[in-house]
PDBML (XML) file of the C-alpha atoms, coordinates in Angstrom:
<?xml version="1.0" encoding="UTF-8" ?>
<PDBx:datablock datablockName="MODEL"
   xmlns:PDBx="http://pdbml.pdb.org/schema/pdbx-v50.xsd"
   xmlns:xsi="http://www.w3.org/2001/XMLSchema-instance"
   xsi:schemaLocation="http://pdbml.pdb.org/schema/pdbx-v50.xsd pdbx-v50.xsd">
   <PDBx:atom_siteCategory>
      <PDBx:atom_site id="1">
         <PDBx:B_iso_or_equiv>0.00</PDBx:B_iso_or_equiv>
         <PDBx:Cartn_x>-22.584</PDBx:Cartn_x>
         <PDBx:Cartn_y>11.565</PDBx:Cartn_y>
         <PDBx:Cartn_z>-28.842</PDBx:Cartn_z>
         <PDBx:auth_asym_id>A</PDBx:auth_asym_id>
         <PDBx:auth_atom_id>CA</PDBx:auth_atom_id>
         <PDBx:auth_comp_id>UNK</PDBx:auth_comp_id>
         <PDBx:auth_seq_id>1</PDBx:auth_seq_id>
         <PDBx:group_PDB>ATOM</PDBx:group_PDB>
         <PDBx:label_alt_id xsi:nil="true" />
         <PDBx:label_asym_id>A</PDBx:label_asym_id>
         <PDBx:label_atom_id>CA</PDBx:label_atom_id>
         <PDBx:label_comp_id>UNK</PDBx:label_comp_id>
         <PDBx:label_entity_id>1</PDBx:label_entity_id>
         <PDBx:label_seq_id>1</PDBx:label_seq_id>
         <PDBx:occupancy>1.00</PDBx:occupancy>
         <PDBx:pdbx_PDB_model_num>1</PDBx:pdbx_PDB_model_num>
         <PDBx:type_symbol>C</PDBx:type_symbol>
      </PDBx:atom_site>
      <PDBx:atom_site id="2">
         <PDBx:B_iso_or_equiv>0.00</PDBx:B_iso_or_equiv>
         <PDBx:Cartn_x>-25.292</PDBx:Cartn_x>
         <PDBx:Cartn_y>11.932</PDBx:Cartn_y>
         <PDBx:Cartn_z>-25.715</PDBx:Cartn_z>
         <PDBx:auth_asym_id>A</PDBx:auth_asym_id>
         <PDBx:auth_atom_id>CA</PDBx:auth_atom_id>
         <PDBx:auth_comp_id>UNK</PDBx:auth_comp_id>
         <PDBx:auth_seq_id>2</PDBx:auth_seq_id>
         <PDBx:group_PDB>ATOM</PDBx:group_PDB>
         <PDBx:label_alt_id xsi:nil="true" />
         <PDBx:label_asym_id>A</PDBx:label_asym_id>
         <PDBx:label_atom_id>CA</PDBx:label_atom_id>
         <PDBx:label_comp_id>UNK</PDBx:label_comp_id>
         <PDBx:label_entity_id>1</PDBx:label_entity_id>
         <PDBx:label_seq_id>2</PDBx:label_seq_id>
         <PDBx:occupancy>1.00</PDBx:occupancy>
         <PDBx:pdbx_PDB_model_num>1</PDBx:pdbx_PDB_model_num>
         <PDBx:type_symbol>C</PDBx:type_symbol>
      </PDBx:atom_site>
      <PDBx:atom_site id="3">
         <PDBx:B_iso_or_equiv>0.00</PDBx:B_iso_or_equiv>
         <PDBx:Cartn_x>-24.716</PDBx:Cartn_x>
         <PDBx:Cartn_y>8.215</PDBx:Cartn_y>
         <PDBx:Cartn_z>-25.288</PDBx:Cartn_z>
         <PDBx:auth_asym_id>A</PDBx:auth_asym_id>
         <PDBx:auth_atom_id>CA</PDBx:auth_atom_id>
         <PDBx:auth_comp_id>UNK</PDBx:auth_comp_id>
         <PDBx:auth_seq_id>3</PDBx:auth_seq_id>
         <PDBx:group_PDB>ATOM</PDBx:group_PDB>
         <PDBx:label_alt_id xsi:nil="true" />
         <PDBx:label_asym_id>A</PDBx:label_asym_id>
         <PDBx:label_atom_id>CA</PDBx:label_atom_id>
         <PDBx:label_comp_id>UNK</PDBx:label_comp_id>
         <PDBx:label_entity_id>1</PDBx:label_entity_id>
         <PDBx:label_seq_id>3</PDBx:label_seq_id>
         <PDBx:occupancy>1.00</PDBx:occupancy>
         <PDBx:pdbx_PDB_model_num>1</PDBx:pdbx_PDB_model_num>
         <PDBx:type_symbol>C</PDBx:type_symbol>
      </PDBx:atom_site>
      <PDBx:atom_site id="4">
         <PDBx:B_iso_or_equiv>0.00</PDBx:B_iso_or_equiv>
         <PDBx:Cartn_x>-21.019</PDBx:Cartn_x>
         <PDBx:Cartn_y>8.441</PDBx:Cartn_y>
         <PDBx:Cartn_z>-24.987</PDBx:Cartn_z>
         <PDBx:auth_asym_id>A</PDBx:auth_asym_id>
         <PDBx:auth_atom_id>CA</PDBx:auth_atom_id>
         <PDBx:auth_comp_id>UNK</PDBx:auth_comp_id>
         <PDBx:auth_seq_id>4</PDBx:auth_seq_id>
         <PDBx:group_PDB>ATOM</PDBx:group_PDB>
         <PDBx:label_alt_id xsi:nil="true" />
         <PDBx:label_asym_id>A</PDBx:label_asym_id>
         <PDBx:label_atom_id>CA</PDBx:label_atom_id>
         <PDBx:label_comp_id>UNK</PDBx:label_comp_id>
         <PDBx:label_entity_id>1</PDBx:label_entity_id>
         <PDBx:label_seq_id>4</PDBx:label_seq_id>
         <PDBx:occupancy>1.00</PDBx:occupancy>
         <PDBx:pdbx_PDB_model_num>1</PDBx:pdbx_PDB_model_num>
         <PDBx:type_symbol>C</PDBx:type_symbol>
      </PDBx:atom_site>
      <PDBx:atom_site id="5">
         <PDBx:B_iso_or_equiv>0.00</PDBx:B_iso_or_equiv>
         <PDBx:Cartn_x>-21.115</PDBx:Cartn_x>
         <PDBx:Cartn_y>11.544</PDBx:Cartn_y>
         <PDBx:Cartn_z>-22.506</PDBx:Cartn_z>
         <PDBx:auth_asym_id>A</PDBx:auth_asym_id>
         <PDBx:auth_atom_id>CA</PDBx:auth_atom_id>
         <PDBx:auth_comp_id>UNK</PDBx:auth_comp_id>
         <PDBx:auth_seq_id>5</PDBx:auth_seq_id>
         <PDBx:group_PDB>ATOM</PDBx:group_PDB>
         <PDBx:label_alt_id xsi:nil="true" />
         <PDBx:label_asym_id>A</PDBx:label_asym_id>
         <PDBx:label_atom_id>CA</PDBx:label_atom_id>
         <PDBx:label_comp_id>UNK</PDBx:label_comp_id>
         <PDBx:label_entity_id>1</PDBx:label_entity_id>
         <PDBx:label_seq_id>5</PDBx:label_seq_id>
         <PDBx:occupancy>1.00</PDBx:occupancy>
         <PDBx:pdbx_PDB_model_num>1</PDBx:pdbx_PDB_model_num>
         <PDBx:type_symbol>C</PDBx:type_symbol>
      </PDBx:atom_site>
      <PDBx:atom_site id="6">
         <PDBx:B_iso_or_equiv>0.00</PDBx:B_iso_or_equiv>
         <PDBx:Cartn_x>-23.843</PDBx:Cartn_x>
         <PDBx:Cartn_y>9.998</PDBx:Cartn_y>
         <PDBx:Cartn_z>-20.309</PDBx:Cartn_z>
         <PDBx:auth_asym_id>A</PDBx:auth_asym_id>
         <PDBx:auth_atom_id>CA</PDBx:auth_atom_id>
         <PDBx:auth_comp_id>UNK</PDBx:auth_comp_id>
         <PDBx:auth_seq_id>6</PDBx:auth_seq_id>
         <PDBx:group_PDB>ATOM</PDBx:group_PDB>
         <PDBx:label_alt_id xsi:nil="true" />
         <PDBx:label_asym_id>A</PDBx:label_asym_id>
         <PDBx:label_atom_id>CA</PDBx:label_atom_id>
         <PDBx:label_comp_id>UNK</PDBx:label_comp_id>
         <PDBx:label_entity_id>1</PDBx:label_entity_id>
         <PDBx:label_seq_id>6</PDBx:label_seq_id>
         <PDBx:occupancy>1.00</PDBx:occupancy>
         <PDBx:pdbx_PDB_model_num>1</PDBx:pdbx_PDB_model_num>
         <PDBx:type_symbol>C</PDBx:type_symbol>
      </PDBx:atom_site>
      <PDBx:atom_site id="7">
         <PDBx:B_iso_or_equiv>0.00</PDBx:B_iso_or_equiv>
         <PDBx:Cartn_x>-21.519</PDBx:Cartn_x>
         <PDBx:Cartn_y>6.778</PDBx:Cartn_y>
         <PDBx:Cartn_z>-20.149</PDBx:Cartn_z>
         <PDBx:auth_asym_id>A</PDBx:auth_asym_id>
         <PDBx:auth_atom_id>CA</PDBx:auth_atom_id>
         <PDBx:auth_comp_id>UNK</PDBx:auth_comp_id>
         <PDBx:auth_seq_id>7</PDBx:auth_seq_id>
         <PDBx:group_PDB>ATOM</PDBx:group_PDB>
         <PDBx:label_alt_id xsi:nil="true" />
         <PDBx:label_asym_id>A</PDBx:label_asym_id>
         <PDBx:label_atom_id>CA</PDBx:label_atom_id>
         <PDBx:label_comp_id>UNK</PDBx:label_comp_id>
         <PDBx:label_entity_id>1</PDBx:label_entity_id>
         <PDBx:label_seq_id>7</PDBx:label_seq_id>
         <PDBx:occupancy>1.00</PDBx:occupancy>
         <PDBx:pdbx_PDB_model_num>1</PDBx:pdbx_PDB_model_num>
         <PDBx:type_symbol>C</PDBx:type_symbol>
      </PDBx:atom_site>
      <PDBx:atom_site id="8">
         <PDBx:B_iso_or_equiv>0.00</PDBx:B_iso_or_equiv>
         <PDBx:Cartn_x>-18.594</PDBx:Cartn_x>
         <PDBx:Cartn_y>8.974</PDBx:Cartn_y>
         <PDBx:Cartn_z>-19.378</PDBx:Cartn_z>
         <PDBx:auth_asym_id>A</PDBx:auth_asym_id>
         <PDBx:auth_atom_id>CA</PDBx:auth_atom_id>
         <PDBx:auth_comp_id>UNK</PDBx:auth_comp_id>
         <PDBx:auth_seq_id>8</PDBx:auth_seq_id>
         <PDBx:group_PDB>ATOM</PDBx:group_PDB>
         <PDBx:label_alt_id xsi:nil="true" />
         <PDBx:label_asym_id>A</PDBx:label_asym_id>
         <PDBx:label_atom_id>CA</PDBx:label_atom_id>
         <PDBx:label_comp_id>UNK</PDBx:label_comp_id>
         <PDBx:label_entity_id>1</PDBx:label_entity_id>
         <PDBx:label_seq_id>8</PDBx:label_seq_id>
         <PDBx:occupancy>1.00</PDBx:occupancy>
         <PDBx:pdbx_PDB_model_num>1</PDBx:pdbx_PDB_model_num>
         <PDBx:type_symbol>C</PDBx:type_symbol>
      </PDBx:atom_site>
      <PDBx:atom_site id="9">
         <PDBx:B_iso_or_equiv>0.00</PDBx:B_iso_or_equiv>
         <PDBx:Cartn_x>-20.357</PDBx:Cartn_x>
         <PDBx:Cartn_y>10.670</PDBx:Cartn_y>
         <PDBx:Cartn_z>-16.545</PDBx:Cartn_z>
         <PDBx:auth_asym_id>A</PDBx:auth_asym_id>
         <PDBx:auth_atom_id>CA</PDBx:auth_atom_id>
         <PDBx:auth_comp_id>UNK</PDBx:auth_comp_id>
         <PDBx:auth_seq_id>9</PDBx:auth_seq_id>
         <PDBx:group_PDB>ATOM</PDBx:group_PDB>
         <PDBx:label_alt_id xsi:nil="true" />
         <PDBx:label_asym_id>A</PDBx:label_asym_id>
         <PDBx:label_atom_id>CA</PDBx:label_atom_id>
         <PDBx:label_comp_id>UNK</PDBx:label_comp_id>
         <PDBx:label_entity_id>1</PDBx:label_entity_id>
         <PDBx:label_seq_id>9</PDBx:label_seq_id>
         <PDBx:occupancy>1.00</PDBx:occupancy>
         <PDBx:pdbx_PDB_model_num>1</PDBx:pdbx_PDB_model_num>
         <PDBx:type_symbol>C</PDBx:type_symbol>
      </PDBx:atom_site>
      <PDBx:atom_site id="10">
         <PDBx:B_iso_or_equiv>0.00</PDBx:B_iso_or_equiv>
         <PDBx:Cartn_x>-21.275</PDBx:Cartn_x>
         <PDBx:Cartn_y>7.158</PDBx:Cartn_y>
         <PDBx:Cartn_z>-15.326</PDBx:Cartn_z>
         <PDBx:auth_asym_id>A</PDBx:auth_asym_id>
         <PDBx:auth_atom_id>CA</PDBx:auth_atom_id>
         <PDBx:auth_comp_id>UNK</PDBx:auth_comp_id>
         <PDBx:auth_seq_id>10</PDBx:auth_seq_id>
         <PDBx:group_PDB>ATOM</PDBx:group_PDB>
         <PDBx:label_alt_id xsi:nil="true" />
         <PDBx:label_asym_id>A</PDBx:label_asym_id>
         <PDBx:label_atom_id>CA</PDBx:label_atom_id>
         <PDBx:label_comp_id>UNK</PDBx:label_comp_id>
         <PDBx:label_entity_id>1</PDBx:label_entity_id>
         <PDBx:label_seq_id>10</PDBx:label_seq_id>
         <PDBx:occupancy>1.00</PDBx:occupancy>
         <PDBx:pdbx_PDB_model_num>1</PDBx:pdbx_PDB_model_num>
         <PDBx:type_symbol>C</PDBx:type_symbol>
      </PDBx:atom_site>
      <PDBx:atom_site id="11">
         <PDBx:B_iso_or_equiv>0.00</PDBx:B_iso_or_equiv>
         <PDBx:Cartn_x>-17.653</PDBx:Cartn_x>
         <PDBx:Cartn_y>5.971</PDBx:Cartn_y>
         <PDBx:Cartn_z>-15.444</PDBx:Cartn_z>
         <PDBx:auth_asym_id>A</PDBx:auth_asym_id>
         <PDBx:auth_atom_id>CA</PDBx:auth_atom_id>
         <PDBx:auth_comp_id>UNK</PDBx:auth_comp_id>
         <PDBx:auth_seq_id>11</PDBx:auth_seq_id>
         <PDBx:group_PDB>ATOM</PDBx:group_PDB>
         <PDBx:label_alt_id xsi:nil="true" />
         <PDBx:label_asym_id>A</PDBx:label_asym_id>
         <PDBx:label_atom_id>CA</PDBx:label_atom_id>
         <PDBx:label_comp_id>UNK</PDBx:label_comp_id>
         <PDBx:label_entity_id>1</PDBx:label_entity_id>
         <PDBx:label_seq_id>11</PDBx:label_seq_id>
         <PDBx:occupancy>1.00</PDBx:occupancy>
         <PDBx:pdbx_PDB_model_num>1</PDBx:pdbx_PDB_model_num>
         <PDBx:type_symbol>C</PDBx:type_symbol>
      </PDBx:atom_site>
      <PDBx:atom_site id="12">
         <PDBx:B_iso_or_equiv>0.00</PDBx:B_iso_or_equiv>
         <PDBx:Cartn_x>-16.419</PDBx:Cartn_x>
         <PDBx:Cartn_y>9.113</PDBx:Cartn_y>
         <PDBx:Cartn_z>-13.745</PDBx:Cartn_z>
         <PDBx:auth_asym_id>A</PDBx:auth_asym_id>
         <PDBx:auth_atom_id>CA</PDBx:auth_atom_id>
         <PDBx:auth_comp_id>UNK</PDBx:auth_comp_id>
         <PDBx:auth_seq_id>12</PDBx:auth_seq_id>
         <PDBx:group_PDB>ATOM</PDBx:group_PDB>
         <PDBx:label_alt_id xsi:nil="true" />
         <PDBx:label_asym_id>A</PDBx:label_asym_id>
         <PDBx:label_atom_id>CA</PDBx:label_atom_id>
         <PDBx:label_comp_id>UNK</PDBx:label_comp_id>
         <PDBx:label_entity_id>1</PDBx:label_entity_id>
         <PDBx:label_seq_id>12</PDBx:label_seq_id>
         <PDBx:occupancy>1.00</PDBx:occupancy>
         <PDBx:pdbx_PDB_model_num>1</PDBx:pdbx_PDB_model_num>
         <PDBx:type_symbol>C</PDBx:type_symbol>
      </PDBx:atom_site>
      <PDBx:atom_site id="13">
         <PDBx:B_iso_or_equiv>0.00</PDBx:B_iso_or_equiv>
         <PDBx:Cartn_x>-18.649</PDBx:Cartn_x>
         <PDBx:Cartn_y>9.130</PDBx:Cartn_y>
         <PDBx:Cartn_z>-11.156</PDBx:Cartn_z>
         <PDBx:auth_asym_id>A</PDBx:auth_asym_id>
         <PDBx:auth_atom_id>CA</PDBx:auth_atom_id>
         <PDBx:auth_comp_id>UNK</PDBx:auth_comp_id>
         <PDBx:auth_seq_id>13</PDBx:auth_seq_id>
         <PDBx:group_PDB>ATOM</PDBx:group_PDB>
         <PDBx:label_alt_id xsi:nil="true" />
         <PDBx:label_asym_id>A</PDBx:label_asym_id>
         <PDBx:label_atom_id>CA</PDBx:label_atom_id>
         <PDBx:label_comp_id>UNK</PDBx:label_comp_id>
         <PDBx:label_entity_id>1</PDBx:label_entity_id>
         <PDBx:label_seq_id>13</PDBx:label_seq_id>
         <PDBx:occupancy>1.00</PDBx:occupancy>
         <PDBx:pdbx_PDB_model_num>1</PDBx:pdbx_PDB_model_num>
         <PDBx:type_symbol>C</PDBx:type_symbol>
      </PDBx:atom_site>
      <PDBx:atom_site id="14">
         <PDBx:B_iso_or_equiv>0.00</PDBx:B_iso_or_equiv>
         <PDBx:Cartn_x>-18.092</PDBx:Cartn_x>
         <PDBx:Cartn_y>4.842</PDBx:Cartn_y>
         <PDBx:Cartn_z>-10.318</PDBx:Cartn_z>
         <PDBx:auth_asym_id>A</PDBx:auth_asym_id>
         <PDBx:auth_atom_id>CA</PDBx:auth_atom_id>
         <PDBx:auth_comp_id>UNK</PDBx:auth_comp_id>
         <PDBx:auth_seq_id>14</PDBx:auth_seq_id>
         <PDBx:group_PDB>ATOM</PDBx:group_PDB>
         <PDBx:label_alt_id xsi:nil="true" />
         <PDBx:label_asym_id>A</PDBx:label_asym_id>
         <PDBx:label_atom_id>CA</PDBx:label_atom_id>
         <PDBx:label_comp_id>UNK</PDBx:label_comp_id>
         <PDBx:label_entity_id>1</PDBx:label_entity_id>
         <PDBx:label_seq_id>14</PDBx:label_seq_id>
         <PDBx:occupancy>1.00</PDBx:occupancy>
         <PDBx:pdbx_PDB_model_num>1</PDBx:pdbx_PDB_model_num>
         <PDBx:type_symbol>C</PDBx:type_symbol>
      </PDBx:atom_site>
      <PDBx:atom_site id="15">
         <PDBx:B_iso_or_equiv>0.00</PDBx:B_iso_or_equiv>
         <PDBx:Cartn_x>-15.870</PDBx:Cartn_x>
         <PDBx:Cartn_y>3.322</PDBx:Cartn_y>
         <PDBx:Cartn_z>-12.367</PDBx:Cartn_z>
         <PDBx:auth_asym_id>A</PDBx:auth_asym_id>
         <PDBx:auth_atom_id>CA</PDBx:auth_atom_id>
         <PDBx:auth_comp_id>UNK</PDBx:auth_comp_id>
         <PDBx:auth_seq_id>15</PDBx:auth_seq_id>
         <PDBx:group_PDB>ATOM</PDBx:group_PDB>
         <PDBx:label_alt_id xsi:nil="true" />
         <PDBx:label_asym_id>A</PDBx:label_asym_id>
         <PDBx:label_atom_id>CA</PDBx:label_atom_id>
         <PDBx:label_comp_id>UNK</PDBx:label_comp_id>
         <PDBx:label_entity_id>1</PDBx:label_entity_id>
         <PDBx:label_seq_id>15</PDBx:label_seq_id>
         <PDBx:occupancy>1.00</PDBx:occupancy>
         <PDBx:pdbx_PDB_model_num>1</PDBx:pdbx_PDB_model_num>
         <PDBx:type_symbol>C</PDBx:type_symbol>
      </PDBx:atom_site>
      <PDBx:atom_site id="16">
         <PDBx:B_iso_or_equiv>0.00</PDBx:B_iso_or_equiv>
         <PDBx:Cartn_x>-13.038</PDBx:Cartn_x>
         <PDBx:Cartn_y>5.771</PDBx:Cartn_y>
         <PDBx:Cartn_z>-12.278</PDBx:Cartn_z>
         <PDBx:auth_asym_id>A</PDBx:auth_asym_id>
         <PDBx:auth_atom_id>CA</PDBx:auth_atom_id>
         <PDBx:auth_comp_id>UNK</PDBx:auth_comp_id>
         <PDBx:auth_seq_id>16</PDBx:auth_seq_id>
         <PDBx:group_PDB>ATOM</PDBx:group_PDB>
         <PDBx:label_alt_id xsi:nil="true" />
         <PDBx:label_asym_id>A</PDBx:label_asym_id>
         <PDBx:label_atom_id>CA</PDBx:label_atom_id>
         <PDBx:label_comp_id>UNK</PDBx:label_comp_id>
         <PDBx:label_entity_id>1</PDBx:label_entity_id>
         <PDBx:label_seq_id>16</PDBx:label_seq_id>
         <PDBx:occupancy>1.00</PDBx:occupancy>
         <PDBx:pdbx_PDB_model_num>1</PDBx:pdbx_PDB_model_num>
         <PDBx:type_symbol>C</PDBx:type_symbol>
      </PDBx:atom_site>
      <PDBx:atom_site id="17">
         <PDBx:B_iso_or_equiv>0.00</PDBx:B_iso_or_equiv>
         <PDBx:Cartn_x>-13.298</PDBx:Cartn_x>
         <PDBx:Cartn_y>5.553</PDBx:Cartn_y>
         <PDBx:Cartn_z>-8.227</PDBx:Cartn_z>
         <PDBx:auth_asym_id>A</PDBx:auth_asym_id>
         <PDBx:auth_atom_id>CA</PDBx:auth_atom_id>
         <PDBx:auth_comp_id>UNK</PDBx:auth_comp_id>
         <PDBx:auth_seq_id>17</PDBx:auth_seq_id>
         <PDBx:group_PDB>ATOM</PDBx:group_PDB>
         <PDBx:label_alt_id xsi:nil="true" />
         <PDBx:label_asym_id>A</PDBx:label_asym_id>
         <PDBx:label_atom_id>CA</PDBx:label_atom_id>
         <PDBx:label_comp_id>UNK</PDBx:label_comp_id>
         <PDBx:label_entity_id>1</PDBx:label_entity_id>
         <PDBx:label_seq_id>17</PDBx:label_seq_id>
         <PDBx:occupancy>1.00</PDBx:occupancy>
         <PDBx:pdbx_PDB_model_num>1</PDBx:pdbx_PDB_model_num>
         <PDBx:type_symbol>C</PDBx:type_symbol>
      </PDBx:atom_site>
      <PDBx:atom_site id="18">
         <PDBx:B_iso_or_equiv>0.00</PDBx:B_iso_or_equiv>
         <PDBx:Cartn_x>-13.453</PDBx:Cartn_x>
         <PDBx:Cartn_y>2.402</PDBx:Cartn_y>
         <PDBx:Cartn_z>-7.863</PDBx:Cartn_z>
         <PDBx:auth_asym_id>A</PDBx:auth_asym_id>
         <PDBx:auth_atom_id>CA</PDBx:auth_atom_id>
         <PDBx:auth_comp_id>UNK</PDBx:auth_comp_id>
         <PDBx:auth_seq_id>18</PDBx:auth_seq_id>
         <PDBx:group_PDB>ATOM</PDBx:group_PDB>
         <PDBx:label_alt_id xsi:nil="true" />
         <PDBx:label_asym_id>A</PDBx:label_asym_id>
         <PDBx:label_atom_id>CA</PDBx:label_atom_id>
         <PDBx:label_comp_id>UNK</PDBx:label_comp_id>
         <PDBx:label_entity_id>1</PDBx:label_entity_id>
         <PDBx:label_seq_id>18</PDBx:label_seq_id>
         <PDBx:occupancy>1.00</PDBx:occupancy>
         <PDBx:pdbx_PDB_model_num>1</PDBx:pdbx_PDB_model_num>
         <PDBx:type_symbol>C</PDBx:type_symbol>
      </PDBx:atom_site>
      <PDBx:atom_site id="19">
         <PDBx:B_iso_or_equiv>0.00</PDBx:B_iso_or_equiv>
         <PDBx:Cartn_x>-10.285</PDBx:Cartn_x>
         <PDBx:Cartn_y>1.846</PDBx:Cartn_y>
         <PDBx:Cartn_z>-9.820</PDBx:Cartn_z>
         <PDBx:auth_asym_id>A</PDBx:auth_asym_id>
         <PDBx:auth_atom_id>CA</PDBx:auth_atom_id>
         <PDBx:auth_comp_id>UNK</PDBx:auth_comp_id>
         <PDBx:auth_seq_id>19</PDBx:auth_seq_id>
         <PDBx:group_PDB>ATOM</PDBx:group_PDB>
         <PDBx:label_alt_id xsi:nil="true" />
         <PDBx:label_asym_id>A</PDBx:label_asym_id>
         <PDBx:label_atom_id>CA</PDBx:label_atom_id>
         <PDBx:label_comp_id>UNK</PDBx:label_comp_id>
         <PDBx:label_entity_id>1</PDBx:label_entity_id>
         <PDBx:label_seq_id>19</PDBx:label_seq_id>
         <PDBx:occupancy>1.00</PDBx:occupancy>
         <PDBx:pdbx_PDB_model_num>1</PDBx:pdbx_PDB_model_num>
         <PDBx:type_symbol>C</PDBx:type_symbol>
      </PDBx:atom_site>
      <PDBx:atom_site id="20">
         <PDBx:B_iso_or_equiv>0.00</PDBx:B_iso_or_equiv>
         <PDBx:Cartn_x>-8.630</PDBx:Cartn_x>
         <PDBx:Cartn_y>4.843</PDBx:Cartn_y>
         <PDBx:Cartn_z>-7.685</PDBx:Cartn_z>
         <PDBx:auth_asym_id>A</PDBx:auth_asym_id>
         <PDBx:auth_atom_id>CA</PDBx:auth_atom_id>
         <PDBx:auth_comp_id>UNK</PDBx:auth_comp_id>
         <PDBx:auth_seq_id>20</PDBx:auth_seq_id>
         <PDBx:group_PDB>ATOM</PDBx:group_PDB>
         <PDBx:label_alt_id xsi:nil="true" />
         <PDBx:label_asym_id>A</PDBx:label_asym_id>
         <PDBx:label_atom_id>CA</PDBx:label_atom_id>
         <PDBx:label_comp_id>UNK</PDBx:label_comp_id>
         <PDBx:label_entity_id>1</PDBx:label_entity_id>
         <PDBx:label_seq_id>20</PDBx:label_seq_id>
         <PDBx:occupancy>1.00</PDBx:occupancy>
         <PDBx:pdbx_PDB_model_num>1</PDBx:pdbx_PDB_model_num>
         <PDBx:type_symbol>C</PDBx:type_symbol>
      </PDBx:atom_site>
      <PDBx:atom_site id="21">
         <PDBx:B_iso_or_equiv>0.00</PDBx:B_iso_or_equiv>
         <PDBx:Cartn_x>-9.995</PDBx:Cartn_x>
         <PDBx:Cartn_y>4.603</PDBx:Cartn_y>
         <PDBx:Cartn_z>-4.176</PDBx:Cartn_z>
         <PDBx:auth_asym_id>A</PDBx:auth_asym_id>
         <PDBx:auth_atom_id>CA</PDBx:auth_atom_id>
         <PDBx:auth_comp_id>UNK</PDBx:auth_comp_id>
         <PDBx:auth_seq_id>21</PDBx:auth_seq_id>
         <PDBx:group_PDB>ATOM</PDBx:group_PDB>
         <PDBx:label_alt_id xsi:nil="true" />
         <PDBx:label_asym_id>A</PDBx:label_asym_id>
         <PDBx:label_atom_id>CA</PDBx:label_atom_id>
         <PDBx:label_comp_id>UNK</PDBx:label_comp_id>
         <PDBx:label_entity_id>1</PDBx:label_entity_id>
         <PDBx:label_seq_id>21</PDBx:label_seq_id>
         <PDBx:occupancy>1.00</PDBx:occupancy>
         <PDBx:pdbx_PDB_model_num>1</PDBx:pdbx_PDB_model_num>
         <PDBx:type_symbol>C</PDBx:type_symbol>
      </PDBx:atom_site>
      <PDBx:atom_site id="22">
         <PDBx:B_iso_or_equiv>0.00</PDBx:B_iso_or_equiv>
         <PDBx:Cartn_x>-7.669</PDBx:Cartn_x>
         <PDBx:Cartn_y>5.982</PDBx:Cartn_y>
         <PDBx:Cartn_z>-2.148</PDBx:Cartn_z>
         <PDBx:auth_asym_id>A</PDBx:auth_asym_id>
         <PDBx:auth_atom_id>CA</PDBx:auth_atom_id>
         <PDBx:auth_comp_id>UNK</PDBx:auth_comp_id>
         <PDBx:auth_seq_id>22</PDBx:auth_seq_id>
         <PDBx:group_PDB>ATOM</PDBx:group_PDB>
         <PDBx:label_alt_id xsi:nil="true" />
         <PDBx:label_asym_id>A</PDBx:label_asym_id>
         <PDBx:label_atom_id>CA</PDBx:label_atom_id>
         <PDBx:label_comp_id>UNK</PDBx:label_comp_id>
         <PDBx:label_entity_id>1</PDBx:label_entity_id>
         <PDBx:label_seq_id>22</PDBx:label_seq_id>
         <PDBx:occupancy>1.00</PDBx:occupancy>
         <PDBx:pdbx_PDB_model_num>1</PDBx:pdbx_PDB_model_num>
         <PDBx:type_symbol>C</PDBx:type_symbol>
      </PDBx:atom_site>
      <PDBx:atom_site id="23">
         <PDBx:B_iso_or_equiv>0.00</PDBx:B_iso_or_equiv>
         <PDBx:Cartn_x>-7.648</PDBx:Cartn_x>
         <PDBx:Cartn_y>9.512</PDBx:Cartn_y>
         <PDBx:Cartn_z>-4.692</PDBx:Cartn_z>
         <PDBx:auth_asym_id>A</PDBx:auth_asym_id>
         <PDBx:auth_atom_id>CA</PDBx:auth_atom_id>
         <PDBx:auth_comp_id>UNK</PDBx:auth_comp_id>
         <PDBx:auth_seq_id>23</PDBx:auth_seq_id>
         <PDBx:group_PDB>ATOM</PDBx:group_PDB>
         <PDBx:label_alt_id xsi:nil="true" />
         <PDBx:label_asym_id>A</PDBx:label_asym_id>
         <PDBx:label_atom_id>CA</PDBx:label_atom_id>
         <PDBx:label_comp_id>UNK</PDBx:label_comp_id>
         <PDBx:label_entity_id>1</PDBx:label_entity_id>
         <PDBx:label_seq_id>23</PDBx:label_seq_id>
         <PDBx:occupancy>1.00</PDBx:occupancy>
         <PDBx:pdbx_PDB_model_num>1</PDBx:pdbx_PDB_model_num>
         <PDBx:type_symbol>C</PDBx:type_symbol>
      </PDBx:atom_site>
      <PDBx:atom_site id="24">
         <PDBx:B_iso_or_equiv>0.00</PDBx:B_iso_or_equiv>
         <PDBx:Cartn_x>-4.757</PDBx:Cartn_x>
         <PDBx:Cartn_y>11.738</PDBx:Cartn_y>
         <PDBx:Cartn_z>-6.182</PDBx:Cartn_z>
         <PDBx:auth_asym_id>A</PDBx:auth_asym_id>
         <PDBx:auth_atom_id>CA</PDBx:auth_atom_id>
         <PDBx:auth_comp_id>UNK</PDBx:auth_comp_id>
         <PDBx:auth_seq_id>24</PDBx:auth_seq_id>
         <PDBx:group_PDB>ATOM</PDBx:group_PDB>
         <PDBx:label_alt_id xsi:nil="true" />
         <PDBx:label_asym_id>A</PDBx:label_asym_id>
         <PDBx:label_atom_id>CA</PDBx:label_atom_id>
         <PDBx:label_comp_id>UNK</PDBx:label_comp_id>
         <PDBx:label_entity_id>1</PDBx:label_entity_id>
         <PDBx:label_seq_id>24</PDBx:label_seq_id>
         <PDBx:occupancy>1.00</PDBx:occupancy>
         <PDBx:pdbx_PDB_model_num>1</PDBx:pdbx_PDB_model_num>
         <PDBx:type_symbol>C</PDBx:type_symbol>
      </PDBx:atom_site>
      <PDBx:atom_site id="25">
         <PDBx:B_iso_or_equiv>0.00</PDBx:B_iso_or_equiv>
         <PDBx:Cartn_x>-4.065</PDBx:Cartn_x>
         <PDBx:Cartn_y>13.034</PDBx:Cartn_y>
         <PDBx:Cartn_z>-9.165</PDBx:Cartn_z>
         <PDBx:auth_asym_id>A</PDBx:auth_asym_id>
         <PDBx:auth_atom_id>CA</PDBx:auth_atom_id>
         <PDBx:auth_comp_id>UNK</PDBx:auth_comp_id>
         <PDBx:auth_seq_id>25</PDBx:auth_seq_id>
         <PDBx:group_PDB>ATOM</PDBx:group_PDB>
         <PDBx:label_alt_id xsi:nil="true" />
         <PDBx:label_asym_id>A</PDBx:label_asym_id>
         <PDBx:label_atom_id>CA</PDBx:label_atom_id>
         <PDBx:label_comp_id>UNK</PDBx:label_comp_id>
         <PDBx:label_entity_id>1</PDBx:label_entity_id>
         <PDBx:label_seq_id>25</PDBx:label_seq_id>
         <PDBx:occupancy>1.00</PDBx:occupancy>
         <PDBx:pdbx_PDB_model_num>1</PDBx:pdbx_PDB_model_num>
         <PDBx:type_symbol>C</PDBx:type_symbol>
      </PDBx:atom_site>
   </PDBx:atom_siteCategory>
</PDBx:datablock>
């Protein structure tokens, strides 16, 4: 489970972003 939550962090804090750039809900 620590794996899975430390790549979760990683995709919210780059992946997620870069997918969204411009923000919003």
């Amino acid at each position: 489970r620590h794996v899975a939550t430390a790549a979760g962090e990683a995709l919210g804090n780059a992946a997620l972003p870069a997918l969204l750039p411009r923000g919003g809900r």
